[in-house]
C-alpha atoms as a PDB file:
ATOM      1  CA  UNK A   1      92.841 117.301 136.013  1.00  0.00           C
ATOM      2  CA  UNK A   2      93.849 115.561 132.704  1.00  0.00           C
ATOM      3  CA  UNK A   3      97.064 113.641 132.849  1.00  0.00           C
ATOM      4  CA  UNK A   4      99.593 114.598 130.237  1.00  0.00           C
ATOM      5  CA  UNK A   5     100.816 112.332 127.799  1.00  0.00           C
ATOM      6  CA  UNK A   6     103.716 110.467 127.154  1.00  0.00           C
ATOM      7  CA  UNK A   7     105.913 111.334 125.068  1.00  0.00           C
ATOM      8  CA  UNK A   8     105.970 110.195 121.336  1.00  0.00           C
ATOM      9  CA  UNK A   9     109.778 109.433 121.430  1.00  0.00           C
ATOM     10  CA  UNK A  10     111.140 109.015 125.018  1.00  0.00           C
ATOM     11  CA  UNK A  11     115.083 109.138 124.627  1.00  0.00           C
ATOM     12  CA  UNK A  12     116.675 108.368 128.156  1.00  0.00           C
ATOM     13  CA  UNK A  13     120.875 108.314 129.099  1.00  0.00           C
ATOM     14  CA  UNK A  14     121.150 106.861 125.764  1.00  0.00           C
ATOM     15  CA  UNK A  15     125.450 106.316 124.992  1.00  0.00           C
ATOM     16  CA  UNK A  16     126.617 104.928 122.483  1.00  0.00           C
ATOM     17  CA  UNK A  17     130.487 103.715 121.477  1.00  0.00           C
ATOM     18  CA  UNK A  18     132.099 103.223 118.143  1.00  0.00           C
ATOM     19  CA  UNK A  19     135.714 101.013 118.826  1.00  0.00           C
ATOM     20  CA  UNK A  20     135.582 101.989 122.247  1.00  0.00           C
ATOM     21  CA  UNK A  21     135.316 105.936 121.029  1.00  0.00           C
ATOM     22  CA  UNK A  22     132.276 107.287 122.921  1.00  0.00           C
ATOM     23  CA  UNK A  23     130.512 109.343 119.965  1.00  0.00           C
ATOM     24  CA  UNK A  24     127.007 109.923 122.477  1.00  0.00           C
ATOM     25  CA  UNK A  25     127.088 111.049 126.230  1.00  0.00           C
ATOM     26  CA  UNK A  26     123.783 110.307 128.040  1.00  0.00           C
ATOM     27  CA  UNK A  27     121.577 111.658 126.202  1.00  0.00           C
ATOM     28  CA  UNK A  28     118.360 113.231 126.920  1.00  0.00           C
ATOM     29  CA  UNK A  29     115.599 113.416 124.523  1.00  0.00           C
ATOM     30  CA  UNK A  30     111.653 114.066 124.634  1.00  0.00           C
ATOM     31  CA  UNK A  31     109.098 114.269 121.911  1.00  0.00           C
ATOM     32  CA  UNK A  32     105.475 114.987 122.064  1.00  0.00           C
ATOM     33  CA  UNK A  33     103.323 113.807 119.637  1.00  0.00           C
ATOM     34  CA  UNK A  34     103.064 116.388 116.816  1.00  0.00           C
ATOM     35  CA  UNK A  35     106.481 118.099 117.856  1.00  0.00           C
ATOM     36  CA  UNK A  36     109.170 119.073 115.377  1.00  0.00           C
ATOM     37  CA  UNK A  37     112.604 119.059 116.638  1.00  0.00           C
ATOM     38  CA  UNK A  38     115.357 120.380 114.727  1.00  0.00           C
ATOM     39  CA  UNK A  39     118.571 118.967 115.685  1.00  0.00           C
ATOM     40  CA  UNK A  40     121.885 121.552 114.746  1.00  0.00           C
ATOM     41  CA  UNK A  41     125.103 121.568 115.347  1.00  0.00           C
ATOM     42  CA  UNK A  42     128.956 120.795 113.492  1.00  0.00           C
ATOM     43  CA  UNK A  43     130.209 117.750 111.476  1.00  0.00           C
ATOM     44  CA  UNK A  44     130.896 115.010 113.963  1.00  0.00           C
ATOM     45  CA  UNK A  45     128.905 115.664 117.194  1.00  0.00           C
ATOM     46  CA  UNK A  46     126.710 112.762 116.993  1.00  0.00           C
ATOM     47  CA  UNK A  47     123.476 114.053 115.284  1.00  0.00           C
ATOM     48  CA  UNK A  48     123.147 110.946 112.475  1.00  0.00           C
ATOM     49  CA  UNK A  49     124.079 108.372 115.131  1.00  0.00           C
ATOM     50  CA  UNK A  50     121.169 109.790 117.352  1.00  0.00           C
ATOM     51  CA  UNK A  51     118.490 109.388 114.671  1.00  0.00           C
ATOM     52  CA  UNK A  52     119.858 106.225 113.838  1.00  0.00           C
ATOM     53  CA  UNK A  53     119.811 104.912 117.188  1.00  0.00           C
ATOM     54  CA  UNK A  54     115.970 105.578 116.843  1.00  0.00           C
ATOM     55  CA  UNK A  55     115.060 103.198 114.355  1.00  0.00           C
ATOM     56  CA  UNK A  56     117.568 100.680 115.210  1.00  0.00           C
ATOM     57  CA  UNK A  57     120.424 101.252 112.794  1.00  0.00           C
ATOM     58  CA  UNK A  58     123.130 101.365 115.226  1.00  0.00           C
ATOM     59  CA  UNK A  59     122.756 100.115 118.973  1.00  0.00           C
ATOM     60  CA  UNK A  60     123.637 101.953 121.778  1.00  0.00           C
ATOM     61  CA  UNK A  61     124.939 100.147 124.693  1.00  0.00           C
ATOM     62  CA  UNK A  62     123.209 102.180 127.925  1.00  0.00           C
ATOM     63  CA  UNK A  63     120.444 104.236 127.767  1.00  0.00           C
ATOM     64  CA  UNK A  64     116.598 103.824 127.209  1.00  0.00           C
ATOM     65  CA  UNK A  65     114.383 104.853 123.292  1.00  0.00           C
ATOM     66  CA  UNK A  66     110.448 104.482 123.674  1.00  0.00           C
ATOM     67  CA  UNK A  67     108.820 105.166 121.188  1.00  0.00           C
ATOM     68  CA  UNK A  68     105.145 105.390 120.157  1.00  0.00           C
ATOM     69  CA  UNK A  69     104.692 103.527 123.403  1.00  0.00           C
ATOM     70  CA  UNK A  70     106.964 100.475 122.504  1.00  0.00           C
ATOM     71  CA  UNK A  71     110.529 100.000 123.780  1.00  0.00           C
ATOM     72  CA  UNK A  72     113.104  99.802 121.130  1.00  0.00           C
ATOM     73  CA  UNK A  73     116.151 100.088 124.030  1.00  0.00           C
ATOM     74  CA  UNK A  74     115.492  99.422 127.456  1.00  0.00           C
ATOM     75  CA  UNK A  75     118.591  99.516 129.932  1.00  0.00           C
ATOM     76  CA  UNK A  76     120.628  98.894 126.991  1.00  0.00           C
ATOM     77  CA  UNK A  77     118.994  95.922 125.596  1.00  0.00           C
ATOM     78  CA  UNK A  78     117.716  95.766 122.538  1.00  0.00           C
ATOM     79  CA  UNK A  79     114.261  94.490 121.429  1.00  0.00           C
ATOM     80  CA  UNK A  80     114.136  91.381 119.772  1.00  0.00           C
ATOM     81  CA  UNK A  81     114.065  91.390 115.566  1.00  0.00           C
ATOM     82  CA  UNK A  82     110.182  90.345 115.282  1.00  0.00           C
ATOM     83  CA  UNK A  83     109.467  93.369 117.327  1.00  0.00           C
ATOM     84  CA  UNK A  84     112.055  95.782 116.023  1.00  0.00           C
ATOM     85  CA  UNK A  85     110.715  95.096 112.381  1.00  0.00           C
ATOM     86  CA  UNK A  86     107.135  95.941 113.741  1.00  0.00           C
ATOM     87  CA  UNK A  87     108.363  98.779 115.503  1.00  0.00           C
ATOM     88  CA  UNK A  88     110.326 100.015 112.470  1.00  0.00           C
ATOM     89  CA  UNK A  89     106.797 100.487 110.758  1.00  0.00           C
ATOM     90  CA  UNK A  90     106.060 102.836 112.783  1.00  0.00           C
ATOM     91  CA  UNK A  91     109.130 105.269 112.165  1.00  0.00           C
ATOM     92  CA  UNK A  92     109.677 106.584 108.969  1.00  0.00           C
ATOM     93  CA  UNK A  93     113.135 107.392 107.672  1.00  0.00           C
ATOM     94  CA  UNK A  94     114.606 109.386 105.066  1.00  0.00           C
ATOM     95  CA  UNK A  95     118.499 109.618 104.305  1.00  0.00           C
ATOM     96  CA  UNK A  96     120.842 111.983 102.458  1.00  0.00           C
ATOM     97  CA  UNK A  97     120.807 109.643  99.725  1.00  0.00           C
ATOM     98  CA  UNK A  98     117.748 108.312  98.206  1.00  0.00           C
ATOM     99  CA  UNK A  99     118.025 104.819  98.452  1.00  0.00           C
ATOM    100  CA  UNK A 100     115.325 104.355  95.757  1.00  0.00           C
ATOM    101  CA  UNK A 101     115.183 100.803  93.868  1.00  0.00           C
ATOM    102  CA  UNK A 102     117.028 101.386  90.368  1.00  0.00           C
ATOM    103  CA  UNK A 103     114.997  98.626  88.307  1.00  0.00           C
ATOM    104  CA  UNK A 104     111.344  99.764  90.098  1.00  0.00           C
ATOM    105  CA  UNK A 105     108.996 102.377  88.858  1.00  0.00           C
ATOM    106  CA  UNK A 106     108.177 105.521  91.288  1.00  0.00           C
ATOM    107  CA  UNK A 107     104.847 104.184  92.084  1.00  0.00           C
ATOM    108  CA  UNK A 108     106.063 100.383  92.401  1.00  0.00           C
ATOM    109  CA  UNK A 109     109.133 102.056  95.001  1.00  0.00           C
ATOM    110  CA  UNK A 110     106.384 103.986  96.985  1.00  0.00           C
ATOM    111  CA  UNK A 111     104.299 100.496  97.021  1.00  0.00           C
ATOM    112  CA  UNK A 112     106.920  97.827  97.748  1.00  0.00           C
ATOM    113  CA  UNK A 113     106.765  98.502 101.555  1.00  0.00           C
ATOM    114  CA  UNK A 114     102.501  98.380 102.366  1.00  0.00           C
ATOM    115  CA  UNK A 115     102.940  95.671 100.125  1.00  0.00           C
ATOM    116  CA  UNK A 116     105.647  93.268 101.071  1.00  0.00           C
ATOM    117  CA  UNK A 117     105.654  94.462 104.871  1.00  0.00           C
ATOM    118  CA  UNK A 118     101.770  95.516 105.505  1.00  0.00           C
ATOM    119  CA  UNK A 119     100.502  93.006 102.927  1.00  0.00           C
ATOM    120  CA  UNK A 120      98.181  95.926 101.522  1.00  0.00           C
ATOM    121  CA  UNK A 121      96.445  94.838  98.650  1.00  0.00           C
ATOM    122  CA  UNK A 122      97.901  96.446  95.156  1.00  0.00           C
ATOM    123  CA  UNK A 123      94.933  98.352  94.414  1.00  0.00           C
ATOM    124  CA  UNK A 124      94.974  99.724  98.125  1.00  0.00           C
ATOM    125  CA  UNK A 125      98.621 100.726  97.792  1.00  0.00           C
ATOM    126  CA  UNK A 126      98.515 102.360  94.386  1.00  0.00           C
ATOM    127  CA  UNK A 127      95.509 104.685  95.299  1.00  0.00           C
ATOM    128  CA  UNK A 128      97.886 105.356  98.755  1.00  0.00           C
ATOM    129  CA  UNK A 129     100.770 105.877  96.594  1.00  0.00           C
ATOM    130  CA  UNK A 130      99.282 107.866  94.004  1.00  0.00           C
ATOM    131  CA  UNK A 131      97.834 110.080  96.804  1.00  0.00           C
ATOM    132  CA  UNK A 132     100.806 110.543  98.969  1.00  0.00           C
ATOM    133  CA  UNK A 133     103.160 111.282  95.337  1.00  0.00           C
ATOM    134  CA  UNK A 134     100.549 114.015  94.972  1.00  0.00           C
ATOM    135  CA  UNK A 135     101.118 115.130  98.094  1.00  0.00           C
ATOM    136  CA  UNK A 136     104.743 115.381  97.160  1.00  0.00           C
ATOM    137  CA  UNK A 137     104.140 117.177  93.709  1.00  0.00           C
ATOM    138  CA  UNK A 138     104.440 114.139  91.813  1.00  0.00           C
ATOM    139  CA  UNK A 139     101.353 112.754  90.944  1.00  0.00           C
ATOM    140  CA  UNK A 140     102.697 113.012  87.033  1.00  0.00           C
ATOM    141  CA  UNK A 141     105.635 111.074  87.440  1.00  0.00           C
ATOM    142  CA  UNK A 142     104.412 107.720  88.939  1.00  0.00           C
ATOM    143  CA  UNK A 143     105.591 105.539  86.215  1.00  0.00           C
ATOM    144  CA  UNK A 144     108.673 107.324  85.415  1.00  0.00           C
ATOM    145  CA  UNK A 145     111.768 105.110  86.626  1.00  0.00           C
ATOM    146  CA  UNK A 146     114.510 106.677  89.283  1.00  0.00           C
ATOM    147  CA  UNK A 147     116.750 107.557  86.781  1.00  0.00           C
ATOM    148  CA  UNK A 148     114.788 109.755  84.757  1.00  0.00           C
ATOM    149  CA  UNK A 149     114.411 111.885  88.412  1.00  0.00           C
ATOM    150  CA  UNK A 150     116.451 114.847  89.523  1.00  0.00           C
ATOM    151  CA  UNK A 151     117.897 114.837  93.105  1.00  0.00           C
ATOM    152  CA  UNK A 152     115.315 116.956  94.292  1.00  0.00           C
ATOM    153  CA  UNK A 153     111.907 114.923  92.842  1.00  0.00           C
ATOM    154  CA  UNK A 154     114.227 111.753  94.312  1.00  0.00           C
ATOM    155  CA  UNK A 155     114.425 112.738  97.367  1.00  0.00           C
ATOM    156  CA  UNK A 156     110.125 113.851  96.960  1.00  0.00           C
ATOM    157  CA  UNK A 157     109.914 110.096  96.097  1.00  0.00           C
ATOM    158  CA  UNK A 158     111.658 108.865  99.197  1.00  0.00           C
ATOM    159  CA  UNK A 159     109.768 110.940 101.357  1.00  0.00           C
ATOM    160  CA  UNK A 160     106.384 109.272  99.917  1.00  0.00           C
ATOM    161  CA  UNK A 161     107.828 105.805 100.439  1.00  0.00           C
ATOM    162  CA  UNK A 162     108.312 106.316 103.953  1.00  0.00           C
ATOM    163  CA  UNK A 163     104.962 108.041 104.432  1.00  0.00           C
ATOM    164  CA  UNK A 164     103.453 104.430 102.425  1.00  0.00           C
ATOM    165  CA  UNK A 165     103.865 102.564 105.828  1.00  0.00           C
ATOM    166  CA  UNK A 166     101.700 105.353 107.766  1.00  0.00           C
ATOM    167  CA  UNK A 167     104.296 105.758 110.339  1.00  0.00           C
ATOM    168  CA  UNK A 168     103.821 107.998 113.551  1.00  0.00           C
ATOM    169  CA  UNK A 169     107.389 109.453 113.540  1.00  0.00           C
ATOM    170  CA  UNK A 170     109.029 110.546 110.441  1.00  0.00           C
ATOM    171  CA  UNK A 171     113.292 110.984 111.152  1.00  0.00           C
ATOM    172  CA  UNK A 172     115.004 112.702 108.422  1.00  0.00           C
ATOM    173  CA  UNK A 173     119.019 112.356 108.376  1.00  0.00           C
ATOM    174  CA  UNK A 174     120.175 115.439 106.480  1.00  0.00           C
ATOM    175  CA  UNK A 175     117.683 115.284 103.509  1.00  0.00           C
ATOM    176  CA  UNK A 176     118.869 118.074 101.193  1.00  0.00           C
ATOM    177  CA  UNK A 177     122.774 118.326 101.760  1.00  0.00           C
ATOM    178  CA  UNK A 178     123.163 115.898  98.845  1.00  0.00           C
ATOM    179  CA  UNK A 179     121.149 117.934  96.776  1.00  0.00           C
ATOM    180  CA  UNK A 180     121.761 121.342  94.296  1.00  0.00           C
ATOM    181  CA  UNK A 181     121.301 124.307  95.830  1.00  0.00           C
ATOM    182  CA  UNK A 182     118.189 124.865  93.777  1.00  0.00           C
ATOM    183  CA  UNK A 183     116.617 121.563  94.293  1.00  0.00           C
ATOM    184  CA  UNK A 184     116.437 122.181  98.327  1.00  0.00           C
ATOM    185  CA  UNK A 185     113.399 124.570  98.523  1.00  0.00           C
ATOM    186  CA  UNK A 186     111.083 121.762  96.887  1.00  0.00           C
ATOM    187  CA  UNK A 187     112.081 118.988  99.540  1.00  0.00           C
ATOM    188  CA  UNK A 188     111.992 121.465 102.739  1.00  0.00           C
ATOM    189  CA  UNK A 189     108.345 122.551 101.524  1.00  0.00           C
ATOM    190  CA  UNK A 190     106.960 118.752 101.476  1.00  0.00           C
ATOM    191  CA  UNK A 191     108.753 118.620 105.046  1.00  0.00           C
ATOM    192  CA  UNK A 192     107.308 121.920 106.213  1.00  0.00           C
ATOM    193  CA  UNK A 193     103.566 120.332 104.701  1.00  0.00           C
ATOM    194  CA  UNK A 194     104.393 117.262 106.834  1.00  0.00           C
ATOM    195  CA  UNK A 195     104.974 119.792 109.972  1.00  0.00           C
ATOM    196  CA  UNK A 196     101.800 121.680 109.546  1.00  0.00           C
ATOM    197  CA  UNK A 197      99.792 118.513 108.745  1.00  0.00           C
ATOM    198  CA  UNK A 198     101.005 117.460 112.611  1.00  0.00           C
ATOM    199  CA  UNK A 199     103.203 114.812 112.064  1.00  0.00           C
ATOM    200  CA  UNK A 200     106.320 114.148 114.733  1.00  0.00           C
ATOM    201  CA  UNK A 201     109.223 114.462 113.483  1.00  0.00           C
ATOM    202  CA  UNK A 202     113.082 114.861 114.185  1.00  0.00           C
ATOM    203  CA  UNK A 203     115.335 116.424 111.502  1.00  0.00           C
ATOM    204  CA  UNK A 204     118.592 116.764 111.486  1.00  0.00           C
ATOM    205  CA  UNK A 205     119.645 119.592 109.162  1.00  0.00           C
ATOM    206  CA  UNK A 206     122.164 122.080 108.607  1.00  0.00           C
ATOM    207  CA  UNK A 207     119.357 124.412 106.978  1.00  0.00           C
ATOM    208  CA  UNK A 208     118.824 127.055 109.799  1.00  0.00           C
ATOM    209  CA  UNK A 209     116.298 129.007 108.096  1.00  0.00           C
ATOM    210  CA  UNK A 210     113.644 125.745 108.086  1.00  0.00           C
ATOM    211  CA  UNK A 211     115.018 124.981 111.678  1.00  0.00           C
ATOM    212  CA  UNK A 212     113.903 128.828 112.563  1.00  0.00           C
ATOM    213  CA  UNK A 213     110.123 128.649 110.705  1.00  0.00           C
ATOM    214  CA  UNK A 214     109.316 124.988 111.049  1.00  0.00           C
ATOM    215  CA  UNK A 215     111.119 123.535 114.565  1.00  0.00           C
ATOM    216  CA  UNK A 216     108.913 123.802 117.836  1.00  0.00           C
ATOM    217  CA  UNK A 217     112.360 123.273 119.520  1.00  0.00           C
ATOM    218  CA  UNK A 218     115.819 123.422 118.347  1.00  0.00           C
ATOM    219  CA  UNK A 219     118.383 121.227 119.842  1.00  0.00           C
ATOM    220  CA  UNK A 220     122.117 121.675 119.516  1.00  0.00           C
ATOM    221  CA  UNK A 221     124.573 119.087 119.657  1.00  0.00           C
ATOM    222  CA  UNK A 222     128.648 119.214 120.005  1.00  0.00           C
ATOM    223  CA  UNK A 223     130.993 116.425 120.806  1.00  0.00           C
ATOM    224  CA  UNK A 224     127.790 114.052 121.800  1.00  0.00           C
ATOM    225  CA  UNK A 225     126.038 115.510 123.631  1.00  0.00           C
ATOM    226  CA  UNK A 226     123.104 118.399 123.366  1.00  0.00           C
ATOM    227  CA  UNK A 227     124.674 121.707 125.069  1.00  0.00           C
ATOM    228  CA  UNK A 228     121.262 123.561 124.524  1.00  0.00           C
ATOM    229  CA  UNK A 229     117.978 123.189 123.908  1.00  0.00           C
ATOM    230  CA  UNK A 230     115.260 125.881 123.030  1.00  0.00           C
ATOM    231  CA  UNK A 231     112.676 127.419 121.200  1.00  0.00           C
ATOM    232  CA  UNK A 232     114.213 128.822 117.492  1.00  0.00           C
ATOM    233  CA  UNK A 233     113.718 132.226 118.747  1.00  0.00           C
ATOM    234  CA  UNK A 234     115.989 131.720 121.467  1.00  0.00           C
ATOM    235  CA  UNK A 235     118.290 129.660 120.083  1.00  0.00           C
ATOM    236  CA  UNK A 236     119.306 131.650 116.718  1.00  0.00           C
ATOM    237  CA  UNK A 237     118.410 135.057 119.307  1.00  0.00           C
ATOM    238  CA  UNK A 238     119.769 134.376 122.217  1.00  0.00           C
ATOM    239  CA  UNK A 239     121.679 131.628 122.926  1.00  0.00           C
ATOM    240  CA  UNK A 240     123.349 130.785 126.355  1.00  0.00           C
ATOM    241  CA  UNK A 241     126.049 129.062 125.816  1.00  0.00           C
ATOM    242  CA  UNK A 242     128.935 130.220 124.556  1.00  0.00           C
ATOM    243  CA  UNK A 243     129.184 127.164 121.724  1.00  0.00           C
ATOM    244  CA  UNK A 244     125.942 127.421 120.293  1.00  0.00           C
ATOM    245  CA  UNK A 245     126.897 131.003 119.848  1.00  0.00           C
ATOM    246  CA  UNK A 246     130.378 130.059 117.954  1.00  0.00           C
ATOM    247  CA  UNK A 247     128.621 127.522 116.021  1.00  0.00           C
ATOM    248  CA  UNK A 248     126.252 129.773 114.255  1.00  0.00           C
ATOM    249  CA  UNK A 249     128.572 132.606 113.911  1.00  0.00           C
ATOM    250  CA  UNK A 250     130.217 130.383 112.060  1.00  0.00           C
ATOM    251  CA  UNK A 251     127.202 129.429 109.878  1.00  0.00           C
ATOM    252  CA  UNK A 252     126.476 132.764 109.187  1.00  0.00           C
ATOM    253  CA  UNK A 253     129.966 133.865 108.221  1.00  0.00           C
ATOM    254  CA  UNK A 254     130.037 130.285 106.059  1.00  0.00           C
ATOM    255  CA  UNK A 255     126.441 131.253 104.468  1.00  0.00           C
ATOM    256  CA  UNK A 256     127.737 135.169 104.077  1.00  0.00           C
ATOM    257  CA  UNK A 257     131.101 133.832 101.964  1.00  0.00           C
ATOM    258  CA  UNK A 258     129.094 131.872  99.808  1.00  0.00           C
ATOM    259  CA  UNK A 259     126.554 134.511  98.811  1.00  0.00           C
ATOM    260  CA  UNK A 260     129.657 136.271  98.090  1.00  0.00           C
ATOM    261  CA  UNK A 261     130.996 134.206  95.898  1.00  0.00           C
ATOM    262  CA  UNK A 262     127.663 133.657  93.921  1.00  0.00           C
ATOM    263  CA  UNK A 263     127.084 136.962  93.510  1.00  0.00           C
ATOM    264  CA  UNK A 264     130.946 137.119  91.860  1.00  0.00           C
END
């Protein structure tokens, strides 16, 4: 009998405090390689400081984060910085803004990181770079500078400077809520390629319909801590508890007032 394996990301009675405000209650978390989890729920339940807490970015003071079979937390200690940089290229992030370097070309932004941090040779990194802003749907714009770049082909940019390090995880904070409506489709698609192509990944997202076709499971979070977790089908179908159930009644009536008002 084959032994099953561990998870990719291995989240454990992770809490964290901001000013002695406890924003996440032991949480609970487990990833298998090649899993997309969706995370859901209102403004202010802890979603962001989850991701973040997976990559370092904020510290939580209890708990336990494995991930691709290295400890980032363990019994609320952090790793040290040599190892937390290593670790780091390993999980790929992408924020609601861009972050892209102003004064640096698209190709030179995808190529800073194999570069500076995997000491990739140049011609290495610009076929990778070239090859993963194809991916993206923007093979053509490679020496085009940030500026010149709509919200939408920014945020394609970003996306292929994360994928540059080759990580195992890719976390994605909210990618398309600072973008135009229109713009949205073209970023979920490269993330829905990233799904199909197998690649783990935890989104957080207030775009239900990619959380129903792309997530394996859907978690949703309130007040710090997950109240229910399930596959898509049962969570937008039939939910069991009553606050996932207000949440996305709320979402729909939300989504149903705006497609009102466009259609005025």
């Amino acid at each position: 009998m084959s032994q099953a394996l561990p998870p990719m990301i291995d989240i454990r009675q992770l809490s964290k405090s901001f000013s002695g405000q406890r924003i996440l209650h032991d949480i609970d978390l487990q990833v298998q390689a090649s899993q997309v989890i969706v995370i859901i729920g209102p403004s202010g339940s802890g979603k962001s400081t989850l991701l973040r807490c997976c990559n370092g970015l904020e510290v939580a003071e209890q708990g336990n984060v494995r991930i691709a079979g290295q400890d980032l937390l363990s019994n609320g200690k952090m790793i040290d910085e040599a190892a937390l940089n290593d670790l780091r290229t390993q999980v790929g992030m992408v924020f609601q803004s861009f972050n892209l370097f102003p004064h640096l070309s698209v190709l030179e932004n995808v190529t800073v990181g194999p570069r500076k941090i995997r000491h990739m040779p140049r011609d290495q990194a610009d076929l990778l770079a070239r090859q993963l802003l194809a991916k993206v749907g923007l093979a053509a714009k490679a020496d085009a500078m940030p500026s010149t770049l709509s919200g939408g082909q920014k945020q394609r940019v970003a996306i292929a400077r994360a994928l540059a390090m080759q990580p195992k995880v890719m976390l994605f904070d909210e990618p398309t809520s600072a973008l135009d409506p229109e713009l949205v489709g073209e970023v979920l698609q490269v993330m829905k390629t990233l799904a199909n192509e197998g690649m783990t990944m935890i989104v957080v997202t207030h775009e239900m319909g990619f959380a129903r076709e792309v997530a394996d499971v859907v978690v949703v979070m309130d007040q710090g801590r997950i109240v229910e977790t399930g596959r898509p089908q049962q969570i937008f179908v039939n939910p069991t508890q009553e606050r996932t159930r207000s949440f996305l009644q709320a979402i729909l009536t939300r989504n149903s007032s705006t497609a009102s008002t466009d259609a005025g």
